[in-house]
N, C-alpha and C. Protein backbone atom coordinates (compact mmCIF):
# COMPACT_ATOMS: atom_id res chain seq x y z
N UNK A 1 81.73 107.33 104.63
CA UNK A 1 81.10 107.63 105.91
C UNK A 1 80.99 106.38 106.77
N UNK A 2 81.18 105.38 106.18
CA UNK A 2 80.72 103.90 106.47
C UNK A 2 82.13 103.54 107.64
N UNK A 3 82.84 103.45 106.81
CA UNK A 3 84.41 103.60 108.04
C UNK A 3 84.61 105.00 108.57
N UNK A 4 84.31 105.53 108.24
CA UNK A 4 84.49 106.69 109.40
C UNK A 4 83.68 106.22 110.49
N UNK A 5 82.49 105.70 110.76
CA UNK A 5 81.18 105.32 111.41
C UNK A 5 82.60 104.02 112.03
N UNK A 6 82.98 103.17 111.70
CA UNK A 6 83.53 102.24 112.22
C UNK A 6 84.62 102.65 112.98
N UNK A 7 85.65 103.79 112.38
CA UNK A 7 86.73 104.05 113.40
C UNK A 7 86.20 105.11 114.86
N UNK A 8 84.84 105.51 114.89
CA UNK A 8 84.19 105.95 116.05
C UNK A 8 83.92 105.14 116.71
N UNK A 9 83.71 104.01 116.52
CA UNK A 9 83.11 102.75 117.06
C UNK A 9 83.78 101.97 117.92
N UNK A 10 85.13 101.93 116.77
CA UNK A 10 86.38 101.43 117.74
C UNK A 10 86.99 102.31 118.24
N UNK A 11 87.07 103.46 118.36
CA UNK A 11 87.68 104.36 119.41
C UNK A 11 86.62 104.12 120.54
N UNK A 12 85.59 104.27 120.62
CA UNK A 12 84.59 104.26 121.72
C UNK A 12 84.61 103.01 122.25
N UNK A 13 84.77 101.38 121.87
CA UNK A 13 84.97 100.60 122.59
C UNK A 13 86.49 99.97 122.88
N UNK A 14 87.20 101.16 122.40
CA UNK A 14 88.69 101.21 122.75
C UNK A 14 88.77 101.52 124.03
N UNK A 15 87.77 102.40 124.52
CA UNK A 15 87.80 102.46 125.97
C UNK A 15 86.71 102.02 126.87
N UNK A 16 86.25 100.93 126.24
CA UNK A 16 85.13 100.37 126.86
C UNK A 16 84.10 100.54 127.35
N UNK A 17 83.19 101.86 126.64
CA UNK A 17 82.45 103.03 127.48
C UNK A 17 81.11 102.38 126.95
N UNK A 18 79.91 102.63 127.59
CA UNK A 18 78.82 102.79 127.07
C UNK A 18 78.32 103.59 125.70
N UNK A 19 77.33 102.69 125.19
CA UNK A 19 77.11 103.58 123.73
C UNK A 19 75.68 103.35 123.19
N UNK A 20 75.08 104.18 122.52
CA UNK A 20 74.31 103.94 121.73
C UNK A 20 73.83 104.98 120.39
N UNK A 21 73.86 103.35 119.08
CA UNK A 21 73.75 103.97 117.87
C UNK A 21 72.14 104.44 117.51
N UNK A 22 72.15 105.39 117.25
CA UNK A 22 70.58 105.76 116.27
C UNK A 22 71.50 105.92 114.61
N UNK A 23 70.68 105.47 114.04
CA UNK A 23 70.67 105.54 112.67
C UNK A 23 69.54 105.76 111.99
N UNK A 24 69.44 107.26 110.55
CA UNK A 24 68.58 107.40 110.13
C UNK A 24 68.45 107.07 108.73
N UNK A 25 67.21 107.52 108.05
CA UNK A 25 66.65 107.09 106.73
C UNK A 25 68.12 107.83 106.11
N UNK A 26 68.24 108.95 106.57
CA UNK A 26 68.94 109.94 105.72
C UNK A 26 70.88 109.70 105.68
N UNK A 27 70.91 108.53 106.37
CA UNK A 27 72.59 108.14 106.39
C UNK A 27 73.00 108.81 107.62
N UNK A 28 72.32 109.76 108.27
CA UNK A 28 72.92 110.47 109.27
C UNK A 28 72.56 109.55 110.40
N UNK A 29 73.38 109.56 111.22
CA UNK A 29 73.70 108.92 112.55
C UNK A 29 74.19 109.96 113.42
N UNK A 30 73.64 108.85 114.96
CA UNK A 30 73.82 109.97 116.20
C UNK A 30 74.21 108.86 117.31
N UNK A 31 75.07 109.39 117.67
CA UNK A 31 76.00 108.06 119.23
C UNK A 31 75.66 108.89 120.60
N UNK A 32 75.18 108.13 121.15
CA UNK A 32 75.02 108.35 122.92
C UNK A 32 76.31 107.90 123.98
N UNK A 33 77.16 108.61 124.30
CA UNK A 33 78.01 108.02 124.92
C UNK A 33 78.28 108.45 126.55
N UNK A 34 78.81 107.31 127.11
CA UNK A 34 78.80 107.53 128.46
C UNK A 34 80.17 107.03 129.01
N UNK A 35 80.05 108.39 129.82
CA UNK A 35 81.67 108.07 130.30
C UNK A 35 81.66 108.45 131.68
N UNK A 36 81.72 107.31 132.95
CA UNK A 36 81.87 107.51 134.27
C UNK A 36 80.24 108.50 134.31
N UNK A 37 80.00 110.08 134.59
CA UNK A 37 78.84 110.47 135.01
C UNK A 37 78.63 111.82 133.77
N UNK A 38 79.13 111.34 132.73
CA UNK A 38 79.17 112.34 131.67
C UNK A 38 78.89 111.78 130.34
N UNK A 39 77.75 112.37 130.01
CA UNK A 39 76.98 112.36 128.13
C UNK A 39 77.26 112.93 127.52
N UNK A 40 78.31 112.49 126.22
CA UNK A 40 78.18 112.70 125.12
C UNK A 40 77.34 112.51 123.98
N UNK A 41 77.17 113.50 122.99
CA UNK A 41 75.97 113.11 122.28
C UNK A 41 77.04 113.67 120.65
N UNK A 42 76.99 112.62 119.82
CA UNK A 42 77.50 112.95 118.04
C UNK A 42 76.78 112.59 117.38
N UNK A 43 76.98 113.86 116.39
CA UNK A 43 75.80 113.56 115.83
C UNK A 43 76.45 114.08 114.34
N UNK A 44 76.42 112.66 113.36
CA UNK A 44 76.95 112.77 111.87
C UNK A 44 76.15 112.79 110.83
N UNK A 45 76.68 113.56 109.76
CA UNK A 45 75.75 114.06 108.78
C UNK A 45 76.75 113.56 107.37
N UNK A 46 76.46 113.30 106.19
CA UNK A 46 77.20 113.83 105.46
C UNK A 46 78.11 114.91 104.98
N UNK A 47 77.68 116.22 105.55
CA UNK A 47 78.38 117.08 105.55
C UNK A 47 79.15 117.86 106.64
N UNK A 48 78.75 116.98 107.91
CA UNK A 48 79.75 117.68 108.92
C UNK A 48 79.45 116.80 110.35
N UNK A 49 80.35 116.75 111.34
CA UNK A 49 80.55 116.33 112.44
C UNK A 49 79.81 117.14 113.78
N UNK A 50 79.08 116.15 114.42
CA UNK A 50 78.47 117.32 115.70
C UNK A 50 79.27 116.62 116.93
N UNK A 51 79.56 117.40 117.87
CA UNK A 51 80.05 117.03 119.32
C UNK A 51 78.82 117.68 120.33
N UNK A 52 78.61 117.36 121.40
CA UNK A 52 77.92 117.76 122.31
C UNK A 52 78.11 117.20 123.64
N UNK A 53 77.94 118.11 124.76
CA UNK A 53 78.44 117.33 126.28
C UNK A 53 76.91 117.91 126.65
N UNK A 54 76.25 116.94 127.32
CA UNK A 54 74.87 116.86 128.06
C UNK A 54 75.22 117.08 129.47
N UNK A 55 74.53 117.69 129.91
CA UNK A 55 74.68 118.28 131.46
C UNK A 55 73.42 117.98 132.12
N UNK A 56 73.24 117.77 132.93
CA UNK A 56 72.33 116.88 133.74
C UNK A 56 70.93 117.29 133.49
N UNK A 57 70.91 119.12 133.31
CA UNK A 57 69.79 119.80 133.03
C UNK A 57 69.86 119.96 131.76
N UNK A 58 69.46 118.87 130.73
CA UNK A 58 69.88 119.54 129.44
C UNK A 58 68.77 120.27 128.86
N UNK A 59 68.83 121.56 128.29
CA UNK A 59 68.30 122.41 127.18
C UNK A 59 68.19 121.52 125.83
N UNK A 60 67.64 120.60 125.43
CA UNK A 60 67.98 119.36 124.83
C UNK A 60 67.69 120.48 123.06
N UNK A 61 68.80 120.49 122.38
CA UNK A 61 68.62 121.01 121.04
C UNK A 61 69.55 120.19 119.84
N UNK A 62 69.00 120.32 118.89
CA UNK A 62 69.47 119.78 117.73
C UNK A 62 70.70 120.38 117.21
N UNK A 63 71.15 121.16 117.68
CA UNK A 63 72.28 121.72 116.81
C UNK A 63 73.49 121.31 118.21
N UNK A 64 74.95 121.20 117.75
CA UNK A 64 75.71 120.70 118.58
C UNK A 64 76.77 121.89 119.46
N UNK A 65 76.96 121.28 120.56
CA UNK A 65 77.88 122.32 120.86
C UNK A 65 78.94 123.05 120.12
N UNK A 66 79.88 121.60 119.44
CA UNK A 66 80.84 122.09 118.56
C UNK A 66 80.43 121.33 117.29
N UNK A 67 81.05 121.78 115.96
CA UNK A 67 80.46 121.21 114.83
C UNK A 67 82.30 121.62 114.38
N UNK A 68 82.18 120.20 113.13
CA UNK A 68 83.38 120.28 112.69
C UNK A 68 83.05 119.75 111.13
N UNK A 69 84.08 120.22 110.44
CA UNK A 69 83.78 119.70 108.65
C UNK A 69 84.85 118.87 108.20
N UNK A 70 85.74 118.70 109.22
CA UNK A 70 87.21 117.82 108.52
C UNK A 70 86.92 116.53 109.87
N UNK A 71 86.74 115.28 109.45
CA UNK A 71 86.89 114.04 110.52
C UNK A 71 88.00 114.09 111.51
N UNK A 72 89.35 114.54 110.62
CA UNK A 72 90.59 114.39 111.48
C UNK A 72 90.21 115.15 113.28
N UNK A 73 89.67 116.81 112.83
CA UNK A 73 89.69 117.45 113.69
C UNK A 73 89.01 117.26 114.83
N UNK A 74 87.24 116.20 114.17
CA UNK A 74 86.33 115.73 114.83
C UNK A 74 86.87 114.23 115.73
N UNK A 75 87.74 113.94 114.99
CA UNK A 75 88.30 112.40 115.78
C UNK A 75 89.07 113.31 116.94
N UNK A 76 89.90 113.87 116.59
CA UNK A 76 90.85 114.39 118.15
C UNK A 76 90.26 114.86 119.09
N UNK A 77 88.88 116.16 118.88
CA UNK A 77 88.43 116.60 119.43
C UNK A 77 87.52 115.37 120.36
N UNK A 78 87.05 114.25 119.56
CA UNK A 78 85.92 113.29 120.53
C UNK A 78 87.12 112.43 121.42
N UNK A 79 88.56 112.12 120.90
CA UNK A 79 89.35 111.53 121.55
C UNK A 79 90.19 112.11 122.91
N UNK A 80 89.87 113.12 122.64
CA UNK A 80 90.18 114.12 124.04
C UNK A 80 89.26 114.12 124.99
N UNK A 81 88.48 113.94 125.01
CA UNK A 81 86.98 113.81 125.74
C UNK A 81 86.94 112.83 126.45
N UNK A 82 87.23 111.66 125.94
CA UNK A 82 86.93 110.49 125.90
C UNK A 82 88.11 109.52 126.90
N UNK A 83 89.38 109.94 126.68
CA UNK A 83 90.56 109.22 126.99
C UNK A 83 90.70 109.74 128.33
């Protein structure tokens, strides 16, 4: 999870965007990202990948827009977003 956590890291300052890490007791981590006038919010677990796009009015909830269980699918999907 530790390099997975690192190749998000460097994809995200691959494009030089704003960021911020929360990290919890529980290994799970959550990234704040900003791109031009748009929030992303990921949010990682041991057992699965969260994506989320924040909209100005957010309904602010814990569960993610999209959720994924394979990294590969979760890396393309945040790299599409992002690029």
């Amino acid at each position: 999870m530790v390099d997975q956590k690192q190749q998000i890291l460097s994809l995200i300052n691959k494009h030089n965007l704003r960021y911020e890490l929360h990290e919890f007791p529980s290994k799970a981590y959550m990234i704040d990202i900003w791109k031009e006038n748009q929030m992303y919010v990921l949010q990682i677990n041991q057992e699965s990948y969260g994506l989320s796009i924040v909209s100005e009015d957010p309904d602010f909830t814990s569960i993610p827009d999209q959720t994924y269980t394979d990294f590969d699918d979760f890396r393309k999907a945040l790299e599409s977003l992002i690029t």
